[in-house]
C-alpha atoms as a PDB file:
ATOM      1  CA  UNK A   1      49.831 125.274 105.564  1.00  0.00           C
ATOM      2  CA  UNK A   2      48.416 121.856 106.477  1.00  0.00           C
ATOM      3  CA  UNK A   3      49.610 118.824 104.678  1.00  0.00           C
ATOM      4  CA  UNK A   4      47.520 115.734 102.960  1.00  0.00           C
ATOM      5  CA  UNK A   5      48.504 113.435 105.512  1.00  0.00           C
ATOM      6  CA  UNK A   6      47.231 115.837 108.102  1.00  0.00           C
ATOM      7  CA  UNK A   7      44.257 116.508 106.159  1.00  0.00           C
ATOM      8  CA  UNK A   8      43.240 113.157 105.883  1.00  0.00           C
ATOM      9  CA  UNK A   9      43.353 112.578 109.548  1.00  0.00           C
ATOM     10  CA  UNK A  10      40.281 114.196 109.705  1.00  0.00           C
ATOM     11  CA  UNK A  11      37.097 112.802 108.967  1.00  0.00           C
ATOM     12  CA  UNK A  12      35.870 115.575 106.388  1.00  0.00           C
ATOM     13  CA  UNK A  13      38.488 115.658 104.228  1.00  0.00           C
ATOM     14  CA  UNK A  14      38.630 111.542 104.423  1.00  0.00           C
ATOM     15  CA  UNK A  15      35.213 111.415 103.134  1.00  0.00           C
ATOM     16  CA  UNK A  16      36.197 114.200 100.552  1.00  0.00           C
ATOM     17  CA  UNK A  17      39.236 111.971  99.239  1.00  0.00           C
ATOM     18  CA  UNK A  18      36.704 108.951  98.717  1.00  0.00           C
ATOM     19  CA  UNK A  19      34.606 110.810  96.425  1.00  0.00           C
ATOM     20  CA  UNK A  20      34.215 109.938  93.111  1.00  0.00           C
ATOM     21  CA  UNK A  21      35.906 113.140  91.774  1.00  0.00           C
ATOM     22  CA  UNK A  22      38.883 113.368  89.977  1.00  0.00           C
ATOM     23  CA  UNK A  23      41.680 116.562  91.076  1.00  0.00           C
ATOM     24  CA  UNK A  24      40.208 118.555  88.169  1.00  0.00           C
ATOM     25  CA  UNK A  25      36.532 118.149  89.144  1.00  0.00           C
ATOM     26  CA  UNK A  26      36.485 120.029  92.410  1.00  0.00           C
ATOM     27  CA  UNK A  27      38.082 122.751  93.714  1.00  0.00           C
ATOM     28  CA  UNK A  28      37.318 123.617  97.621  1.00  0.00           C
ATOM     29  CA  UNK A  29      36.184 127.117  98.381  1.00  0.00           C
ATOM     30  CA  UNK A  30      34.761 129.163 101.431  1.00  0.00           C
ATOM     31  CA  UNK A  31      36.413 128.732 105.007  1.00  0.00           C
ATOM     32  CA  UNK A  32      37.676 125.782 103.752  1.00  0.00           C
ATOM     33  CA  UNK A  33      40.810 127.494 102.539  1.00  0.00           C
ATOM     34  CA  UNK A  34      41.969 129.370 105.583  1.00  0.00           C
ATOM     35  CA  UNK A  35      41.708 126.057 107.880  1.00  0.00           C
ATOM     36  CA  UNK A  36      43.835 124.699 105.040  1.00  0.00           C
ATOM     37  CA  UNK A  37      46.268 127.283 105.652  1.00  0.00           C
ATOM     38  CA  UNK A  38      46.296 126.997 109.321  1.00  0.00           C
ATOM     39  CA  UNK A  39      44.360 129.991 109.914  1.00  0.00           C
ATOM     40  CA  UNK A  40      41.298 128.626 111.374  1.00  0.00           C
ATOM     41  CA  UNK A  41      40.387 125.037 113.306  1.00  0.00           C
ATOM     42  CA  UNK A  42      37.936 122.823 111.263  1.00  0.00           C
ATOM     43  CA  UNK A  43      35.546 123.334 114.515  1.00  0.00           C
ATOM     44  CA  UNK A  44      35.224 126.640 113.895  1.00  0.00           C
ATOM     45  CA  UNK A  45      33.895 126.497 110.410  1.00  0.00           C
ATOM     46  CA  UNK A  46      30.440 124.946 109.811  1.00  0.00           C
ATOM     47  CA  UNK A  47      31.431 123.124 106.729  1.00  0.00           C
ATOM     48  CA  UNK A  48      33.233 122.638 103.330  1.00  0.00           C
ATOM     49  CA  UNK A  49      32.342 123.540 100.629  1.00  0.00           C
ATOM     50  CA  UNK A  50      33.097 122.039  96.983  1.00  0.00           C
ATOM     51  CA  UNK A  51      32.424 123.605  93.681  1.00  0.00           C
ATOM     52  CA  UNK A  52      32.517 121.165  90.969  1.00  0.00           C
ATOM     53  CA  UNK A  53      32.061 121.618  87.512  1.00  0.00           C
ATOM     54  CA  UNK A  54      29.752 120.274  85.326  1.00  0.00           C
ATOM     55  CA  UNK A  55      31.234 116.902  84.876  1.00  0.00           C
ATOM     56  CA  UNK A  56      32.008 117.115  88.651  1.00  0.00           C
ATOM     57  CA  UNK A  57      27.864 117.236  89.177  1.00  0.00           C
ATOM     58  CA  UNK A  58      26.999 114.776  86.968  1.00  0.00           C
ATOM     59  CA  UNK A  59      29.306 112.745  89.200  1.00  0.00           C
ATOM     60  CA  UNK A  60      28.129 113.390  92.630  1.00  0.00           C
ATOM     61  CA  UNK A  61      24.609 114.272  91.926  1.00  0.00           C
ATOM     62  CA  UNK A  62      22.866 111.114  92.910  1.00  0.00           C
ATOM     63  CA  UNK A  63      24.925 110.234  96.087  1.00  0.00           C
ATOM     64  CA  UNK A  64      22.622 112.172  98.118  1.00  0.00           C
ATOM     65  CA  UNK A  65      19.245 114.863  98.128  1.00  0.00           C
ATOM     66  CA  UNK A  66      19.380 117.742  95.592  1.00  0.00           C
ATOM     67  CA  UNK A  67      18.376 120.910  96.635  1.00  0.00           C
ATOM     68  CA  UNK A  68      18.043 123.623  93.957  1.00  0.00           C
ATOM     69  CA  UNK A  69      17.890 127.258  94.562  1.00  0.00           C
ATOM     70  CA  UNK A  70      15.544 128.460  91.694  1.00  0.00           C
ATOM     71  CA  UNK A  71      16.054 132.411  92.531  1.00  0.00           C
ATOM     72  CA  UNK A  72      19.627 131.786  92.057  1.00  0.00           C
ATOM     73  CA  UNK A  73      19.547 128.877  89.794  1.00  0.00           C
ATOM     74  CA  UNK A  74      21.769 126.627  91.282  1.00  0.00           C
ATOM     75  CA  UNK A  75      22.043 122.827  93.215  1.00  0.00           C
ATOM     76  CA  UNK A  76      23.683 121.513  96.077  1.00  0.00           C
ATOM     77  CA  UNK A  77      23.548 119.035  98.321  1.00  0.00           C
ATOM     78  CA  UNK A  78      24.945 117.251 101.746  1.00  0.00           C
ATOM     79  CA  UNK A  79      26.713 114.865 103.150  1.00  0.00           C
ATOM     80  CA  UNK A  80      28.643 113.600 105.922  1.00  0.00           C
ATOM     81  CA  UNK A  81      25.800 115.410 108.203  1.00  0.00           C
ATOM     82  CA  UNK A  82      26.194 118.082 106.723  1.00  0.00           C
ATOM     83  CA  UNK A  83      29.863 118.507 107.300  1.00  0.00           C
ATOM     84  CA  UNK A  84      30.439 118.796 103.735  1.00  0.00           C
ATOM     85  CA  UNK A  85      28.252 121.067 100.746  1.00  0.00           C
ATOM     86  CA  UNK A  86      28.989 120.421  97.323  1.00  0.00           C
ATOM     87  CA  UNK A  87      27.107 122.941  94.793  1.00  0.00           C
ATOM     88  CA  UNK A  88      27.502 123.351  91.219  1.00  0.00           C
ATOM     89  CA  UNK A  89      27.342 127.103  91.173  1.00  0.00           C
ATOM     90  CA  UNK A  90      29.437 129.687  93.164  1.00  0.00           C
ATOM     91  CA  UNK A  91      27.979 132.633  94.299  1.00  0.00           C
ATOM     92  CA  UNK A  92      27.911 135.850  94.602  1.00  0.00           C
ATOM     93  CA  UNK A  93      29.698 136.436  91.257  1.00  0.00           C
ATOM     94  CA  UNK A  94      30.257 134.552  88.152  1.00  0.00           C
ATOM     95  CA  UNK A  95      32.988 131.848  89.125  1.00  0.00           C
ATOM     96  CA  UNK A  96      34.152 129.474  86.841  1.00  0.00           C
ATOM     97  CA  UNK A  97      35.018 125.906  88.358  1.00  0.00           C
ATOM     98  CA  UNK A  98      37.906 124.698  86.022  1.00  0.00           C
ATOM     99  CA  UNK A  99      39.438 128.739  85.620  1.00  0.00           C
ATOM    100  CA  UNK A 100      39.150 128.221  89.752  1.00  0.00           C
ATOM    101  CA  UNK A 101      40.996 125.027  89.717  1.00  0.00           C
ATOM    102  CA  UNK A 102      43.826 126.327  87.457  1.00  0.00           C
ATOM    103  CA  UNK A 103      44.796 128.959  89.912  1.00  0.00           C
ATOM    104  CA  UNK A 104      44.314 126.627  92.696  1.00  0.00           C
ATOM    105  CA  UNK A 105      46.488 125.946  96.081  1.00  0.00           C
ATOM    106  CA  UNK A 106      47.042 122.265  95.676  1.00  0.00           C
ATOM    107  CA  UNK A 107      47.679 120.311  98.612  1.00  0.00           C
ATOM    108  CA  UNK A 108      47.910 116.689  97.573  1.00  0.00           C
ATOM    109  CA  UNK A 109      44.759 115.405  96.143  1.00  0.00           C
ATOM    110  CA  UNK A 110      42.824 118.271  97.305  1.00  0.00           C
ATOM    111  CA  UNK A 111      42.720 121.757  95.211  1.00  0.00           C
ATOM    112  CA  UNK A 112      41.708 124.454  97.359  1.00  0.00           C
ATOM    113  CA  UNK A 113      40.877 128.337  95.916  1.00  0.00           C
ATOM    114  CA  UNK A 114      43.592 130.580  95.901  1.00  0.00           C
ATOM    115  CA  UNK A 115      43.958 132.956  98.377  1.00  0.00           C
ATOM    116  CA  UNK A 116      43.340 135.728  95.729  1.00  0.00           C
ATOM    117  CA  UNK A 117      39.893 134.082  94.373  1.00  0.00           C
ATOM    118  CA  UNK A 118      39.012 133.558  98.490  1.00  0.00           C
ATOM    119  CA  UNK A 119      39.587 137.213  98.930  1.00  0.00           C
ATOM    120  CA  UNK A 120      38.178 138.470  95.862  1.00  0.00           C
ATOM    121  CA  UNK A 121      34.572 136.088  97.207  1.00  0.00           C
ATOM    122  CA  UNK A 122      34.732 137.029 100.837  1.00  0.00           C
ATOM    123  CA  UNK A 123      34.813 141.141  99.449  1.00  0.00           C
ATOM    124  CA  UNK A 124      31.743 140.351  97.455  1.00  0.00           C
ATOM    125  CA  UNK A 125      29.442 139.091 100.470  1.00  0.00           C
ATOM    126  CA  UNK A 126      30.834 141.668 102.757  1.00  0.00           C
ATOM    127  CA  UNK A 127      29.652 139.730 105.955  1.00  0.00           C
ATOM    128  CA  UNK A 128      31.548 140.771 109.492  1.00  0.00           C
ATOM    129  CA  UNK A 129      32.825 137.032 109.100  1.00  0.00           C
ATOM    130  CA  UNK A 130      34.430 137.855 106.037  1.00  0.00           C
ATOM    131  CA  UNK A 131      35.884 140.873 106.778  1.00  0.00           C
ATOM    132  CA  UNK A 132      37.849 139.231 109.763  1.00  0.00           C
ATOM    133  CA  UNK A 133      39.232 136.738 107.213  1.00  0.00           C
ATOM    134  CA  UNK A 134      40.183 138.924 104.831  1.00  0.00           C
ATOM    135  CA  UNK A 135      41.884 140.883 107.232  1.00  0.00           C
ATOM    136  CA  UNK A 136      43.751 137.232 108.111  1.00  0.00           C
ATOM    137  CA  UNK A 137      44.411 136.618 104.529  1.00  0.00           C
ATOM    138  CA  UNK A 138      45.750 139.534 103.718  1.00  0.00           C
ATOM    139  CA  UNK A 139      48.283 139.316 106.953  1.00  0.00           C
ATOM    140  CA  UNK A 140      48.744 135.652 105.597  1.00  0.00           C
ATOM    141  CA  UNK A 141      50.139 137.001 102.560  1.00  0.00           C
ATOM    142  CA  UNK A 142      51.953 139.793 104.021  1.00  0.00           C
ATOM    143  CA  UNK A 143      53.913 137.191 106.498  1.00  0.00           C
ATOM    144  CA  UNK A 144      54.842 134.849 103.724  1.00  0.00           C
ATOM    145  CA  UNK A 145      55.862 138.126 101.244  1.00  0.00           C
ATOM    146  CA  UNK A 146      58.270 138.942 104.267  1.00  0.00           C
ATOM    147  CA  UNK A 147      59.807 134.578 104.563  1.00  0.00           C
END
């Protein structure tokens, strides 16, 4: 698992740590979590992604273009070329931002989804992606059950 000085050598998670969110507005979700844990390099994911909760919105909402997905009935939006997404909704399922934060891997500043919740989101959308990192996860756990 990376630390917060290593994650703050990197640009993304720089700009992340000057947002104006406090530790209980955010939680970071997606891909996010297994370069967090060493399991993938930040070039191989596209992006990270935030989920903030409602107070969390309010507080990010205007720092750059809102996009809102009316089928789905949630925003997002981008910044840091698109390096980092920060929605106000998690989907597929019915995820709750602050229950998300609770069971959170916390390293430093930054809260990042448990492995469980990451697991429990990547079986949901079922994508050949996610499969292969669940099947990292789950070896994740395995080697750390064995320490």
């Amino acid at each position: 698992m990376l630390t917060e000085k290593e994650l703050l050598k990197n640009n993304v998670f720089k700009r992340i740590s000057y947002l104006p969110l406090d530790s209980d507005d955010y939680i970071i979700m997606g891909s996010g979590v297994m370069f967090a844990l060493g399991l993938k390099k930040l070039d191989d994911i596209r992006d990270i992604d935030l989920l903030v909760t409602n107070n969390g919105w309010e507080k990010v909402k205007n720092l750059a273009k809102n996009y809102h997905n009316k089928a789905l009935n949630f925003s997002h939006l981008y910044l840091l070329n698109k390096k980092i997404e920060i929605f106000n909704a998690w989907i597929p399922g019915n995820y709750i931002p602050e229950e998300l934060i609770k069971n959170a891997i916390k390293i430093g500043q930054f809260n990042f989804a448990s492995i469980e919740d990451t697991i429990r989101w990547k079986k949901q959308l079922h994508r050949d992606k996610d499969i292969k990192d669940i099947d990292m996860l789950l070896h994740y756990l395995e080697n750390k059950k064995n320490d």
